[in-house]
N, C-alpha and C. Protein backbone atom coordinates (compact mmCIF):
# COMPACT_ATOMS: atom_id res chain seq x y z
N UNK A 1 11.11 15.04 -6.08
CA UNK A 1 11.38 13.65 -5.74
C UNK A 1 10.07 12.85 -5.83
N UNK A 2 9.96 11.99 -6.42
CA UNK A 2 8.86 10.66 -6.45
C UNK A 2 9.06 9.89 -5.20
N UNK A 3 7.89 9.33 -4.95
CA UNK A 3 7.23 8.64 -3.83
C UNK A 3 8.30 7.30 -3.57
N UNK A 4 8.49 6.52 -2.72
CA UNK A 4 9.21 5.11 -2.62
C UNK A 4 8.74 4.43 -1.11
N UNK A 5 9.14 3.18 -1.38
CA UNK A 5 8.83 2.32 -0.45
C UNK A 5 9.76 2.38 0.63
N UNK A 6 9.43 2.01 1.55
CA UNK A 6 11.10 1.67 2.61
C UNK A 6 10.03 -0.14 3.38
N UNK A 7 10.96 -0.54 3.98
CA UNK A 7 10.28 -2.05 4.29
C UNK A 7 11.04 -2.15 5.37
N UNK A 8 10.30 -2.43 6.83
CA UNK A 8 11.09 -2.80 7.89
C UNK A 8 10.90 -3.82 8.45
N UNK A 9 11.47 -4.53 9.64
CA UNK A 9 10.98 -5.95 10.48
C UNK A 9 11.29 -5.03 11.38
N UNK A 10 10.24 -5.72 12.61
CA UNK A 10 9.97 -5.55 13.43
C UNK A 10 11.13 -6.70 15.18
N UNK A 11 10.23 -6.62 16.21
CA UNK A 11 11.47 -7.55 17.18
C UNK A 11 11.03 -8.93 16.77
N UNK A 12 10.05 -9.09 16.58
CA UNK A 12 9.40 -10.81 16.52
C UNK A 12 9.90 -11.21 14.89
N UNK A 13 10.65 -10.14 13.78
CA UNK A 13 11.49 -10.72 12.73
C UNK A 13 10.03 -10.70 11.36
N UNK A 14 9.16 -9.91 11.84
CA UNK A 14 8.26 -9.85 10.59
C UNK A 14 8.62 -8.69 10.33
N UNK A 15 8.00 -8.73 8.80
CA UNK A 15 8.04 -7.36 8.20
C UNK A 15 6.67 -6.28 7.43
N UNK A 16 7.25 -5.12 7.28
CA UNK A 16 6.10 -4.19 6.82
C UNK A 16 6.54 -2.98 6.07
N UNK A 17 5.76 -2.52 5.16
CA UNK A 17 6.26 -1.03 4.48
C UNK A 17 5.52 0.18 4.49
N UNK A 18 6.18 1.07 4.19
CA UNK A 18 5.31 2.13 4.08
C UNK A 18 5.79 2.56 2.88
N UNK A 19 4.54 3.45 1.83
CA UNK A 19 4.78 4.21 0.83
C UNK A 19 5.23 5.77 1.66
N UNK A 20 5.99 5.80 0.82
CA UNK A 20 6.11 7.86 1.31
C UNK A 20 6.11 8.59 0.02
N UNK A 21 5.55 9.59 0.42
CA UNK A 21 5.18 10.49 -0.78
C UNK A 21 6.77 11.56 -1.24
N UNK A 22 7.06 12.05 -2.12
CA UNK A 22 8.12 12.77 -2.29
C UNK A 22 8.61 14.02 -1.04
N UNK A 23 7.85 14.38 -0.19
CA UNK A 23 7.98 14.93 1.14
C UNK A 23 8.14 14.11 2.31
N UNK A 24 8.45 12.84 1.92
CA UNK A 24 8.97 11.91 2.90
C UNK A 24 7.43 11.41 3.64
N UNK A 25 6.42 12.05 3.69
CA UNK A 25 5.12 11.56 4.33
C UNK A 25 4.31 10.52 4.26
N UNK A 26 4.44 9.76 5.12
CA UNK A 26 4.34 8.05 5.06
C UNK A 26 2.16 8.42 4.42
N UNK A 27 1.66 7.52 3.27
CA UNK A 27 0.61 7.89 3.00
C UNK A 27 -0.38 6.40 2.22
N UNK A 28 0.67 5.53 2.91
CA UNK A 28 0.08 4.31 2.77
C UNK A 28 1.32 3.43 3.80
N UNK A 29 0.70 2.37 4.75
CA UNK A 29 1.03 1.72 5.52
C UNK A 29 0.90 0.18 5.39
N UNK A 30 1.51 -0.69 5.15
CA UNK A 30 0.79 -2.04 4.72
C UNK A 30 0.75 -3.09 6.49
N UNK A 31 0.10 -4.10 5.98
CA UNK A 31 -0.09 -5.05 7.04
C UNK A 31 0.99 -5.70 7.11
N UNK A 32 1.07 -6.32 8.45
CA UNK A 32 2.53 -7.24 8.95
C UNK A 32 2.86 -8.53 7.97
N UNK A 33 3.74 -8.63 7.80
CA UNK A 33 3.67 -10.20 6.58
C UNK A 33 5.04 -11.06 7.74
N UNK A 34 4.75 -12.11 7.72
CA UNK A 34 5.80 -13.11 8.40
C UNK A 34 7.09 -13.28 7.49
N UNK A 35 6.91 -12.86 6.15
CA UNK A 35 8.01 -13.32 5.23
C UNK A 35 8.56 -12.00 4.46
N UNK A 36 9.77 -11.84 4.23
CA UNK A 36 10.34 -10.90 3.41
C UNK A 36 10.04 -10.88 2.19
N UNK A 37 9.97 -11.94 1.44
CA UNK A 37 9.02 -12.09 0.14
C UNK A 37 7.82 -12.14 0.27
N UNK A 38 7.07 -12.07 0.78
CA UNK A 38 5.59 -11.36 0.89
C UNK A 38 5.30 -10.06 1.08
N UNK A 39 6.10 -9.35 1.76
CA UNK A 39 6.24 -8.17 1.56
C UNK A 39 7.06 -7.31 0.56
N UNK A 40 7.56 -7.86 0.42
CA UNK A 40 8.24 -7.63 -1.16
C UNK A 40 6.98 -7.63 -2.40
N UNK A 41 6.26 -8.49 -2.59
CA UNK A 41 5.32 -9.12 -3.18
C UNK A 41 4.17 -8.04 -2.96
N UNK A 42 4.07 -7.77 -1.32
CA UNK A 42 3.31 -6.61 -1.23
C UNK A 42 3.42 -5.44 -1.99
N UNK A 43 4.52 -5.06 -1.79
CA UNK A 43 5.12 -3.15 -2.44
C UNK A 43 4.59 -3.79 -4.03
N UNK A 44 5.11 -5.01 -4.93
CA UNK A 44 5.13 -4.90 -6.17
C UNK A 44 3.65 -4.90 -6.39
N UNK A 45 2.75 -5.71 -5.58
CA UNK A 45 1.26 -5.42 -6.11
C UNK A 45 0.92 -4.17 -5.61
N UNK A 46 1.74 -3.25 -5.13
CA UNK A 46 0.79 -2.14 -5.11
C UNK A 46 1.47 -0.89 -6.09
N UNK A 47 2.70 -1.08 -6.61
CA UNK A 47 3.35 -0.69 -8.19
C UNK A 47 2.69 -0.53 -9.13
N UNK A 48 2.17 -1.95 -9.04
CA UNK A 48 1.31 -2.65 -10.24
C UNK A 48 -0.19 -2.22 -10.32
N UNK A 49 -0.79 -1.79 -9.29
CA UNK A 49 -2.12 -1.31 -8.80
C UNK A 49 -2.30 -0.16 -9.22
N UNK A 50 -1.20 0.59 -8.75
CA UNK A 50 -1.35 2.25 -8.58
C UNK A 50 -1.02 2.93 -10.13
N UNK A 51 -0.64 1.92 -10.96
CA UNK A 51 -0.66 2.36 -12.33
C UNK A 51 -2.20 1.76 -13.61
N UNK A 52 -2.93 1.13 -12.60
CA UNK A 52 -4.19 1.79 -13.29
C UNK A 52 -5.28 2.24 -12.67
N UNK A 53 -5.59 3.59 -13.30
CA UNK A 53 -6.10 4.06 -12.98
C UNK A 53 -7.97 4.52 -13.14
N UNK A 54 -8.16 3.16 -13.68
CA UNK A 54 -9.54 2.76 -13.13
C UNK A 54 -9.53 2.46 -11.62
N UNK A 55 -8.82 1.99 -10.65
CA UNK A 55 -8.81 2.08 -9.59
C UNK A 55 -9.00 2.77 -8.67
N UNK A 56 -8.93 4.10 -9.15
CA UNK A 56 -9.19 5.30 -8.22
C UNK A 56 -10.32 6.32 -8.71
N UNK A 57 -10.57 6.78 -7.81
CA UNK A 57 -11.29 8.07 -7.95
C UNK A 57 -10.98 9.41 -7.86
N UNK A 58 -11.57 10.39 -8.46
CA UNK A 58 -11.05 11.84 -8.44
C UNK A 58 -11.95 12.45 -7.38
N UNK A 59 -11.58 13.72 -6.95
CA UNK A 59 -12.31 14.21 -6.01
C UNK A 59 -11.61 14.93 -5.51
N UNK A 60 -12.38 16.45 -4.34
CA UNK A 60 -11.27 17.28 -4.12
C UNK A 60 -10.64 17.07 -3.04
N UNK A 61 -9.97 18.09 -2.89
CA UNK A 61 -8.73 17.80 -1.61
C UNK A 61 -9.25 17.74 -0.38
N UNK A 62 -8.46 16.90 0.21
CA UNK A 62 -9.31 16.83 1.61
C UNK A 62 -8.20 17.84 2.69
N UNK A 63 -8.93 18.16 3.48
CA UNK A 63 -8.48 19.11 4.83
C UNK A 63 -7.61 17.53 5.43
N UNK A 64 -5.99 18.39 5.87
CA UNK A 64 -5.23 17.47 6.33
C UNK A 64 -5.77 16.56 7.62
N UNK A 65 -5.62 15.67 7.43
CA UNK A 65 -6.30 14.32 8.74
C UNK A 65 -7.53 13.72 8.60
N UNK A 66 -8.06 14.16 7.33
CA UNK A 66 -9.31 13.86 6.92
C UNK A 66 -9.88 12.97 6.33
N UNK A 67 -10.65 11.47 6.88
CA UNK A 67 -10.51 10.54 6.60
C UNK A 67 -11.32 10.37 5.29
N UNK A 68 -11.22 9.57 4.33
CA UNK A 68 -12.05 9.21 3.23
C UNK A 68 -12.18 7.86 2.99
N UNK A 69 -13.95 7.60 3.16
CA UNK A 69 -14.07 6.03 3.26
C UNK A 69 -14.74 5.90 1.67
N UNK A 70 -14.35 4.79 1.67
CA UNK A 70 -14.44 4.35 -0.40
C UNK A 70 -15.59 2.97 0.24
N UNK A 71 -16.06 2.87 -0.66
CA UNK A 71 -16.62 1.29 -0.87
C UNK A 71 -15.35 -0.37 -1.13
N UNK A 72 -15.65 -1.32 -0.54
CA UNK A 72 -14.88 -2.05 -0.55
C UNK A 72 -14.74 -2.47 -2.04
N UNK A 73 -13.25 -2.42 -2.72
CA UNK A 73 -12.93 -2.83 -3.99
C UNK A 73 -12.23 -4.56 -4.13
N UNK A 74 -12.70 -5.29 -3.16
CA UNK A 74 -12.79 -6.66 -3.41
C UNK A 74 -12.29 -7.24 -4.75
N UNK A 75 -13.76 -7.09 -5.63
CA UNK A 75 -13.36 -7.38 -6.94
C UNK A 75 -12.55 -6.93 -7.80
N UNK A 76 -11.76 -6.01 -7.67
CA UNK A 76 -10.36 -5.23 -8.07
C UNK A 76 -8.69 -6.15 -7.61
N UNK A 77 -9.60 -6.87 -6.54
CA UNK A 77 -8.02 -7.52 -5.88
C UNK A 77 -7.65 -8.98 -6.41
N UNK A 78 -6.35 -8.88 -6.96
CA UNK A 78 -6.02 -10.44 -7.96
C UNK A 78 -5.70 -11.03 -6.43
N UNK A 79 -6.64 -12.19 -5.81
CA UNK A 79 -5.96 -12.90 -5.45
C UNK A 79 -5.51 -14.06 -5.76
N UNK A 80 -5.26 -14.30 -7.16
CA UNK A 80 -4.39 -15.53 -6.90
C UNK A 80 -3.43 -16.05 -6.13
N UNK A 81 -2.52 -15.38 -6.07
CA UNK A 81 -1.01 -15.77 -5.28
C UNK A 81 -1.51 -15.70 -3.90
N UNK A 82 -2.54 -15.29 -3.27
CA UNK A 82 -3.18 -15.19 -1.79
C UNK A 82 -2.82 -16.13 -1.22
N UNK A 83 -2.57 -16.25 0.13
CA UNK A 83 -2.20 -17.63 0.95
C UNK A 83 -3.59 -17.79 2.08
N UNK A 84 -3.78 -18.55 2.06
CA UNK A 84 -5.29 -18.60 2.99
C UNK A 84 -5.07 -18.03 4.63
């Protein structure tokens, strides 16, 4: 099974997603968005992200819970459509 999104709201009526990996293991979490189309908008820029792969780095496996800090990729992020 391949990885998929699921997208929930919360009590206050915002929303958020998580990627899950084909073992169901949530392995990306996104931030709260006030709008259903922003989070929508979210999952597709990160579709769109995760298929190039200048974006990432290789490296070996990490021991489960094991955090890995990257340098900030700023200049990688289209914000046009950004809302201030």
């Amino acid at each position: 099974m391949t990885g998929y999104f699921d997208l929930t709201s919360n009590d206050a009526g915002h929303y958020s997603f998580n990627l899950r990996a084909g073992n169901h293991e949530v392995i990306l979490t996104s931030q709260v968005y006030k709008r259903k189309t922003a989070a929508l908008a979210g999952i597709e820029a990160v579709r769109e992200s995760s298929a190039l792969v200048d974006r990432f780095e290789e490296g070996p496996i990490r021991a489960a819970g094991e955090i890995r800090r990257q340098a900030p990729v700023r200049d990688q992020v289209d914000n046009r459509n950004a809302h201030p």
